[in-house]
Protein backbone atom coordinates (compact mmCIF):
# COMPACT_ATOMS: atom_id res chain seq x y z
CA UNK A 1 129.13 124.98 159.65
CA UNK A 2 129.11 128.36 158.18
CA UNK A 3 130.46 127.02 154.57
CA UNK A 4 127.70 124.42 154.57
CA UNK A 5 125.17 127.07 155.21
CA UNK A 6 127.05 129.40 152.38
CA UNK A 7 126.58 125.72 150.40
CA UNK A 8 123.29 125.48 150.78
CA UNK A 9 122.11 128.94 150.11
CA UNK A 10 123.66 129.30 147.13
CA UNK A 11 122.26 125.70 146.03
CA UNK A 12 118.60 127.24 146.90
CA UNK A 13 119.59 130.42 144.57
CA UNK A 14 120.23 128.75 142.08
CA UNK A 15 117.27 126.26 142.19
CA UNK A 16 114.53 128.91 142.31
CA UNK A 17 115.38 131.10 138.91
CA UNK A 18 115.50 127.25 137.43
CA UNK A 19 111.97 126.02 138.88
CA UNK A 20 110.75 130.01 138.33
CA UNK A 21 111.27 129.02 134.33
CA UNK A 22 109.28 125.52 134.45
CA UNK A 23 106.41 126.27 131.93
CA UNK A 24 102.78 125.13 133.04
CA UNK A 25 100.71 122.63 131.45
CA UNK A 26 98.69 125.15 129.60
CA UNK A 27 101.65 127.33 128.28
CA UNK A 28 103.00 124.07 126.32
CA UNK A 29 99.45 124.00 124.74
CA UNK A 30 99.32 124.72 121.28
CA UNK A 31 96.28 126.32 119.34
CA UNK A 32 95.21 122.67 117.90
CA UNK A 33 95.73 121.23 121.24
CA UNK A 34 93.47 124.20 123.12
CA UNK A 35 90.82 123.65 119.95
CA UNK A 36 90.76 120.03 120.54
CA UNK A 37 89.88 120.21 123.88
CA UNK A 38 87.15 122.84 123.46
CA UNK A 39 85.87 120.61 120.81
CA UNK A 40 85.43 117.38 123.37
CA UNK A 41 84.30 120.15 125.65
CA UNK A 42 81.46 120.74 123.35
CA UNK A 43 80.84 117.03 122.85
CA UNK A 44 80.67 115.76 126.25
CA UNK A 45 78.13 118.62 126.95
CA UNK A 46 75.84 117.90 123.86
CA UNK A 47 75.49 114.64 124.92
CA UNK A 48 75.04 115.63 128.53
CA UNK A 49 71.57 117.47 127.37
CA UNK A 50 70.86 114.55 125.21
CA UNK A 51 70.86 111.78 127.85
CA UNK A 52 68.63 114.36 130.04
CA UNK A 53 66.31 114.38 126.58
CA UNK A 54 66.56 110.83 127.26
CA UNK A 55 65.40 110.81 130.22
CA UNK A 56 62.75 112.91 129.75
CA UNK A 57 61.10 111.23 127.30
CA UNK A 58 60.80 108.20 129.89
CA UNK A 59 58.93 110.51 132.20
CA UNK A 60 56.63 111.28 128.92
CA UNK A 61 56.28 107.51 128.26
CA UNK A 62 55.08 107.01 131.76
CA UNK A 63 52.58 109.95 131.76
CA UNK A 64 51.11 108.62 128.44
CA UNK A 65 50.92 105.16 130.57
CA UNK A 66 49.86 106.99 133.18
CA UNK A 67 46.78 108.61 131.22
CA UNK A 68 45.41 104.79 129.46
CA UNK A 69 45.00 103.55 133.29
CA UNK A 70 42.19 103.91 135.73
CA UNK A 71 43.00 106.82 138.35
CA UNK A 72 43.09 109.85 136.77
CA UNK A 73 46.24 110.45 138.55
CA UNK A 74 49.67 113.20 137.08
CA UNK A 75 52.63 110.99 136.93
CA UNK A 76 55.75 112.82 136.67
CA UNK A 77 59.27 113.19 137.79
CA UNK A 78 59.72 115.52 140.48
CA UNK A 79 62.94 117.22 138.84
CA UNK A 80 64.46 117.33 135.77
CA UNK A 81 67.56 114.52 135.04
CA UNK A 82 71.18 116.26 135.68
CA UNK A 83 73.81 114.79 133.78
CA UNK A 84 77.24 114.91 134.27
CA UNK A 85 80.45 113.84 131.74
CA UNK A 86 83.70 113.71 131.74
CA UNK A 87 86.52 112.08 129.32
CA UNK A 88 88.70 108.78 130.05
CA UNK A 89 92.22 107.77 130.52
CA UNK A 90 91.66 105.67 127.16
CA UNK A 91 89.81 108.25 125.57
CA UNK A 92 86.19 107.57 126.00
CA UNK A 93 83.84 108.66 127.60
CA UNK A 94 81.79 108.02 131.28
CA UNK A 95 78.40 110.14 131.99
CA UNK A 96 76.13 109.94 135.44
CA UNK A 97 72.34 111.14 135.15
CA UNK A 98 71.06 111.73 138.22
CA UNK A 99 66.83 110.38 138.07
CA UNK A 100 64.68 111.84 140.75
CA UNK A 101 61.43 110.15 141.91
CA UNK A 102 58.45 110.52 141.22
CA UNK A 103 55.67 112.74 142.09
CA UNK A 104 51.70 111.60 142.40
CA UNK A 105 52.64 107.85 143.72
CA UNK A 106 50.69 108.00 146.86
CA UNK A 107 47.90 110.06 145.32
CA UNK A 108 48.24 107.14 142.64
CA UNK A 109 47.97 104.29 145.08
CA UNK A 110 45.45 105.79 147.06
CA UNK A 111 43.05 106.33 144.49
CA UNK A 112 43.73 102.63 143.27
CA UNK A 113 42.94 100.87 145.67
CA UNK A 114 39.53 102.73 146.22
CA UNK A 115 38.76 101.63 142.58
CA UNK A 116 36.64 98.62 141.48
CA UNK A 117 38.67 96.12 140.62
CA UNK A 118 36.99 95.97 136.77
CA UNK A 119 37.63 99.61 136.65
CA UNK A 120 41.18 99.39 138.16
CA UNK A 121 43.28 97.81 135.14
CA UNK A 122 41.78 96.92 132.03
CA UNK A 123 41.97 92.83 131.36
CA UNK A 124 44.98 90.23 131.02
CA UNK A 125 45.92 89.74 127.60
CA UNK A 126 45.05 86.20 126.21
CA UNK A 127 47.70 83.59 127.57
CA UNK A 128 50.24 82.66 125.09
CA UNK A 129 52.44 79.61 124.45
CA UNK A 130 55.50 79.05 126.65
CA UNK A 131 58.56 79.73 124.53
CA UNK A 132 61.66 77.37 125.63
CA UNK A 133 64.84 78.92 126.74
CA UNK A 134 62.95 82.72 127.38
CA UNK A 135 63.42 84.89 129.98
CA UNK A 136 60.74 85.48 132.15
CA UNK A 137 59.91 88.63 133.64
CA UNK A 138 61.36 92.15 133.27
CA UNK A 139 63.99 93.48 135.09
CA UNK A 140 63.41 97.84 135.11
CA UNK A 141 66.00 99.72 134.07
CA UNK A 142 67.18 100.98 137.84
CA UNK A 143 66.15 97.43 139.70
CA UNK A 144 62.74 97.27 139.82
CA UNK A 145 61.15 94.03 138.46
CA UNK A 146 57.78 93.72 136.34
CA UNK A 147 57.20 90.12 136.78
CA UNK A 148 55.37 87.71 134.53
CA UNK A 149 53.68 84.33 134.52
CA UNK A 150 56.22 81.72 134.82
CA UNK A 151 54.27 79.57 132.50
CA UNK A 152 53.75 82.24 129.47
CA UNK A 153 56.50 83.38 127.78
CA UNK A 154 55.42 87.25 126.89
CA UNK A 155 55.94 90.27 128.02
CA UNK A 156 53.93 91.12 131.19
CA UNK A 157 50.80 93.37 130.78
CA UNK A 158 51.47 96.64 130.75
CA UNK A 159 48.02 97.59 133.64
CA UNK A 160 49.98 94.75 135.99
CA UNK A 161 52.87 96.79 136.81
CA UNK A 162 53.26 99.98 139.12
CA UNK A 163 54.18 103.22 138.07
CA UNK A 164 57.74 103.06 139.40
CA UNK A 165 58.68 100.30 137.54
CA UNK A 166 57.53 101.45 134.65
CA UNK A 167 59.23 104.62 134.21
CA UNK A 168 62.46 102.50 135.49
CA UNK A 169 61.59 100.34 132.55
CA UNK A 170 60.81 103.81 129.95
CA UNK A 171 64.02 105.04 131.44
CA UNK A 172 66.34 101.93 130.33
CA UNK A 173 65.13 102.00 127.34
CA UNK A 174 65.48 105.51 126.24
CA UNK A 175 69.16 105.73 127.49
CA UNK A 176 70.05 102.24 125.15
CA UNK A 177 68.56 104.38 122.34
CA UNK A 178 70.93 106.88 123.79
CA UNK A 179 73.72 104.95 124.09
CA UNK A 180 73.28 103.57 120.01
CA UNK A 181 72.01 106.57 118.04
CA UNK A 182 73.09 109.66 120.10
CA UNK A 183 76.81 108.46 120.85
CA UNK A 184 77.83 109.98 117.40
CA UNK A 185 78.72 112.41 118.38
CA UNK A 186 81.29 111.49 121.10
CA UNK A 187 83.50 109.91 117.81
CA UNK A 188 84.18 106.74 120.47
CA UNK A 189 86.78 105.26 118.79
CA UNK A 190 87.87 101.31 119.26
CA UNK A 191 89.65 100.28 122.29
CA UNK A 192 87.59 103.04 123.93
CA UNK A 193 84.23 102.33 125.54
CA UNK A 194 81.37 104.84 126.39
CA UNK A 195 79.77 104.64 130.09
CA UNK A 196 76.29 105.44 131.10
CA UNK A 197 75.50 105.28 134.71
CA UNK A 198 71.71 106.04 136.09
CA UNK A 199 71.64 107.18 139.67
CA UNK A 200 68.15 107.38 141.41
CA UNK A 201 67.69 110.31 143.88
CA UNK A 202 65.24 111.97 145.87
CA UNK A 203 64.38 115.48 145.51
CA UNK A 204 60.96 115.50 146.91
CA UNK A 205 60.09 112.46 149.33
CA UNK A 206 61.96 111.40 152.42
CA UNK A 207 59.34 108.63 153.32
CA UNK A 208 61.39 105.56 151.74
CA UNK A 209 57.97 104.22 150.97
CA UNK A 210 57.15 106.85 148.00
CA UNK A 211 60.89 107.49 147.86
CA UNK A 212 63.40 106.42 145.15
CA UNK A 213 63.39 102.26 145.39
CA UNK A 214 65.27 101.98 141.99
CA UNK A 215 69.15 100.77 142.17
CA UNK A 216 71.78 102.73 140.26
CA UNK A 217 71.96 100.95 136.27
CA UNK A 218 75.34 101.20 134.70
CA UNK A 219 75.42 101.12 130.73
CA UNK A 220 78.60 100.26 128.90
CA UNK A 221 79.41 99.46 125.53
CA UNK A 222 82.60 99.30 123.45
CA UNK A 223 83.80 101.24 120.44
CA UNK A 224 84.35 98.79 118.13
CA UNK A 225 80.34 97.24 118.78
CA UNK A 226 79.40 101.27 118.59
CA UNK A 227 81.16 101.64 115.30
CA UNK A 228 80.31 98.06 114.01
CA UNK A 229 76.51 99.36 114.46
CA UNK A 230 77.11 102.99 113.25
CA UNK A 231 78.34 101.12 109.88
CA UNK A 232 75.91 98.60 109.64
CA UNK A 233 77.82 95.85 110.38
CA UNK A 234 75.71 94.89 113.60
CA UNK A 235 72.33 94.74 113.71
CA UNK A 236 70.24 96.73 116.36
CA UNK A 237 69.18 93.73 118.37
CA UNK A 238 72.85 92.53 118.34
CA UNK A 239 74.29 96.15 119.71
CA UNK A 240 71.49 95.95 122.40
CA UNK A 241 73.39 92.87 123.07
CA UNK A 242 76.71 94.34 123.44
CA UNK A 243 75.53 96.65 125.82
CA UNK A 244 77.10 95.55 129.16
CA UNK A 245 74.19 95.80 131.76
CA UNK A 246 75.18 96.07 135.78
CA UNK A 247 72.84 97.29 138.62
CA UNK A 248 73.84 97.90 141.95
């Protein structure tokens, strides 16, 4: 018994000095390594501010909406978009942006609905001819829907929708210009993909009537399609149609 404890302790003396000398992760580093990772460093949080630019200009969309309808109502987010990154297995690249609510709905509703109707919205644009094989209505960007007449085949008047929807719908469409023109500098490469993911939140409002109603919206697109459109290869409208679209 005592030689297997003699055994043992000199097995543990000799194991320590060896796992003592194990070099960590960032001692194997070299410069180019420690410079390359500063540099995606750099890149994930450019783009971070950029998709909360994005953002932003939504919220401006919808207060220039805002101003061209009846109630003299402010529109705007109640916080500022947060946006988080962070780098792939693969080697792209997946971002959140956290969307808060917004602020003046009720006040907005309220002085609505004490409107005259001919004063409330200005009128319907002219009916147009049903185009076969078109969608109808407008889904919003976080899962709101702007619908339109099932019998037309244009875009719903812009008076006929509620705020909410459209700053979902301002929203979507400022992160796809994101997603195309500002992904430059992220250098996704083919067989990567870059990942947008809009999360509603409130900041302000805990009655789930004036609350966030939006679902989360979860833009995708691969590098190849990014760097077919960077190059001209693609067309605008045919990137928009890469983009891989899921709400939850």
């Amino acid at each position: 018994m005592i030689r297997r404890i003699l055994v043992l302790g000199a097995a543990l003396a000799v194991s320590v000095p060896v796992l003592a000398q194990q070099p960590t992760p960032s001692s194997t580093s070299s410069p180019a390594d420690l410079a390359q990772l500063d540099a995606l460093r750099n890149q994930i949080k450019g783009y971070e501010e950029l998709l909360r630019q994005a953002v932003d200009r939504g919220g401006q969309k919808l207060a220039d909406w805002a101003n061209q309808q009846g109630p003299i109502v402010i529109l705007q987010p109640a916080a500022r978009p947060v946006a988080h990154g962070l780098p792939t297995l693969e080697g792209g690249a997946t971002f959140t942006v956290e969307i808060a609510e917004i602020r003046g709905l009720e006040l907005w509703q309220e002085v609505l609905n004490r409107m005259p109707k001919s004063a409330s919205a200005p009128p319907p644009p002219a009916p147009q001819a049903a185009v076969p094989g078109k969608t109808v209505g407008t889904v919003t960007p976080m899962g709101g829907v702007v619908q339109a007449d099932p019998m037309v085949g244009s875009q719903p008047s812009l008076a006929a929708a509620n705020p909410d929807d459209m700053y979902a719908r301002f929203v979507r469409e400022s992160l796809i210009d994101a997603v195309l023109d500002s992904s430059r500098i992220l250098a996704i490469k083919p067989g990567q993909s870059l990942t947008v993911a809009a999360i509603p939140v409130n900041v302000v409002y805990r009655n789930p009537l004036y609350g966030n109603q939006s679902r989360q919206l979860i833009l995708s697109m691969k590098g190849e399609d990014l760097d077919a459109f960077h190059q001209g290869k693609i067309t605008r409208d045919e990137a928009k149609r890469k983009i891989v679209e899921i709400r939850f």
